[in-house]
Structure formats: C-alpha cells, structure tokens
Protein backbone atom coordinates (compact mmCIF):
# COMPACT_ATOMS: atom_id res chain seq x y z
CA UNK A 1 0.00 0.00 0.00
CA UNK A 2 2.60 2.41 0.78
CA UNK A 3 4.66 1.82 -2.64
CA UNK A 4 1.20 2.79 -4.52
CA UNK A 5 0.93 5.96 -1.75
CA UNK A 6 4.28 6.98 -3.19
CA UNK A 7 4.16 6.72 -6.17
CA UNK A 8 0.74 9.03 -6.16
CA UNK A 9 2.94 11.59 -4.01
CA UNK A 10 5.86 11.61 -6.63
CA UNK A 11 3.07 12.27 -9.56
CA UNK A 12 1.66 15.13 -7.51
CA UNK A 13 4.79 16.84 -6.96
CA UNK A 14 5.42 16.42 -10.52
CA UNK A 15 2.48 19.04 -11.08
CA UNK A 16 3.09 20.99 -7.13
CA UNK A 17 6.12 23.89 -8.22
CA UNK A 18 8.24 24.52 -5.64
CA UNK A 19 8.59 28.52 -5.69
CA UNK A 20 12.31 29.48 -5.74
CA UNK A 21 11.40 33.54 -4.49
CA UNK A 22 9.81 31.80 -1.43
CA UNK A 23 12.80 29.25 -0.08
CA UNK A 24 12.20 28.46 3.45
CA UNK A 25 8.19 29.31 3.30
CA UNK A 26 7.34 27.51 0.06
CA UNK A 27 3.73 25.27 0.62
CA UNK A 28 5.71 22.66 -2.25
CA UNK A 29 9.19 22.45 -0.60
CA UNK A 30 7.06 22.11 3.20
CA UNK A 31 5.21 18.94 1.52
CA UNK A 32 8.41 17.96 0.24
CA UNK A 33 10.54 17.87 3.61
CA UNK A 34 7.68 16.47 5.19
CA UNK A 35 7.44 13.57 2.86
CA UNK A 36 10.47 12.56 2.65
CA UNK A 37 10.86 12.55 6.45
CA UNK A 38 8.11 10.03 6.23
CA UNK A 39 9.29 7.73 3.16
CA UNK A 40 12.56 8.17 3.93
CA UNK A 41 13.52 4.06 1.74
CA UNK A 42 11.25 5.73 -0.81
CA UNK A 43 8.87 2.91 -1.99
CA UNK A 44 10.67 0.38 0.39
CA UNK A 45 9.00 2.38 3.73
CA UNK A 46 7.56 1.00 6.23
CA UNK A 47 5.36 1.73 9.27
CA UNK A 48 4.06 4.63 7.37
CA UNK A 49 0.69 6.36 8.87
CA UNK A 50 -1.08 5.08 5.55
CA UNK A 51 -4.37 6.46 6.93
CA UNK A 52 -2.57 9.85 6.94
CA UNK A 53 -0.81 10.40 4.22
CA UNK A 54 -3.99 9.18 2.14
CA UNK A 55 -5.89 11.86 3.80
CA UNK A 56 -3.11 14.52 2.82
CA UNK A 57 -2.62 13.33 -0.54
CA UNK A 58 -6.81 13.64 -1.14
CA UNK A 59 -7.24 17.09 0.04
CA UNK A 60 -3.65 18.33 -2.15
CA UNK A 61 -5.20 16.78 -5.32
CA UNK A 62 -7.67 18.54 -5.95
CA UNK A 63 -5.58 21.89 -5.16
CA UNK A 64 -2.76 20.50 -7.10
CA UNK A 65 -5.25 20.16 -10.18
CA UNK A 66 -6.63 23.54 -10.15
CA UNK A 67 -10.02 22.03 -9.19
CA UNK A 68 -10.74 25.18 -6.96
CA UNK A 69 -9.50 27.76 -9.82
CA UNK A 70 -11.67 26.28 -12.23
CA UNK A 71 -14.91 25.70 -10.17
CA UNK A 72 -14.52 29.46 -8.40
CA UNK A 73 -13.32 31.74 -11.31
CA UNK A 74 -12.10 35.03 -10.61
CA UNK A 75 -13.52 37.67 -12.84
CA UNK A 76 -11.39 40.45 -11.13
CA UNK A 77 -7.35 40.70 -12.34
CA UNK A 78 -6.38 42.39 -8.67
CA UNK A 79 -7.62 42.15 -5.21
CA UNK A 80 -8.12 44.65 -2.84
CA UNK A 81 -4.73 46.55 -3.07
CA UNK A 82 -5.04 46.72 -6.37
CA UNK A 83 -1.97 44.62 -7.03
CA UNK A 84 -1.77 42.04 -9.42
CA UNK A 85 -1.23 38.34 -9.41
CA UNK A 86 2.96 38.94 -10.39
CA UNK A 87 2.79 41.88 -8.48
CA UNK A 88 1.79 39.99 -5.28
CA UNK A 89 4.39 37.02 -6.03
CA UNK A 90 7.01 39.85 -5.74
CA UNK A 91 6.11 41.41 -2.63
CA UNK A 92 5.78 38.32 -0.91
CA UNK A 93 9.20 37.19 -2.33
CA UNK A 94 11.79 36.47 -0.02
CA UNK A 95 14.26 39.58 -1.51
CA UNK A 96 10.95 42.12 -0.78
CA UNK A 97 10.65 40.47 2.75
CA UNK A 98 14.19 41.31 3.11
CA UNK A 99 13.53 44.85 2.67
CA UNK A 100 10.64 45.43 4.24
CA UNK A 101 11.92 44.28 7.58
CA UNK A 102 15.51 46.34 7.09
CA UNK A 103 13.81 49.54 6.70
C-alpha cells in the first residue's frame, strides 16, 4: 500500500512547483521535507501512517489540479490593493521580505 501511496505523491509533486522567491516558506518544498521525512527508503517504507498520508494526498489533489481555480473563477485581475497576481508574487518574495523588515 505504501509503494502505490508513493508513487501518487511523486506524480503530484510532478504538477506541485516549488517557488524558488519563497525558499524556506514555500507550501511545495514544506510537503516535500515532510514527505520525505516520512518515506525516507522511498517505496521500500515502512510503518508509514497510511491512513494519513492518504488523507493529505486527497485534500492536495484537488488543489494541485486547479479544481478550486476552475470551479470558483475570478472575474477580477487584482484584489483589494489593487496589485496584481505577479505583483503579489514579488512582494511576498523572499528579496521584498528582506527589505521590508531592514527599513
């Protein structure tokens, strides 16, 4: 059971991007880390909370598949500071955090 679990993780992070301007706060590197804490012989793991990592890999597929995006459309191309989607990926960058908390 847990080579099939794996397997289904490795897929998913096949699809997940780990964001390179975020290192350290990243949602893909976080599931990464904590994955391969757990499966640490890869497919050849064992005593792995099965139950658990089932649950975790149901509720990131349908986020991983854009499932959300595509039933919940926005119709708007800012939010309310008026910044955009690639303007919001660069102030939450790690370089912007940088400066924000030196000045």
């Amino acid at each position: 059971m847990s080579q099939k679990l794996f397997r289904e993780f490795i897929a998913l992070f096949k699809s997940w991007p780990v964001d390179a301007t975020k290192s350290g706060r990243c949602l893909g590197e976080h599931l990464r880390k904590n994955f391969g804490q757990a499966f640490r012989k890869g497919e050849l793991s064992e005593n792995i909370d099965v139950a658990h990592w089932t649950k975790v890999l149901n509720d990131l597929k349908p986020i991983a598949n854009n499932e959300y995006a595509s039933k919940y459309p926005r119709f708007l191309s800012t939010a309310s500071l008026a910044l955009s989607k690639d303007q919001c990926k660069i102030t939450i960058s790690n370089q912007a955090m940088k400066y924000m908390y030196s000045e």
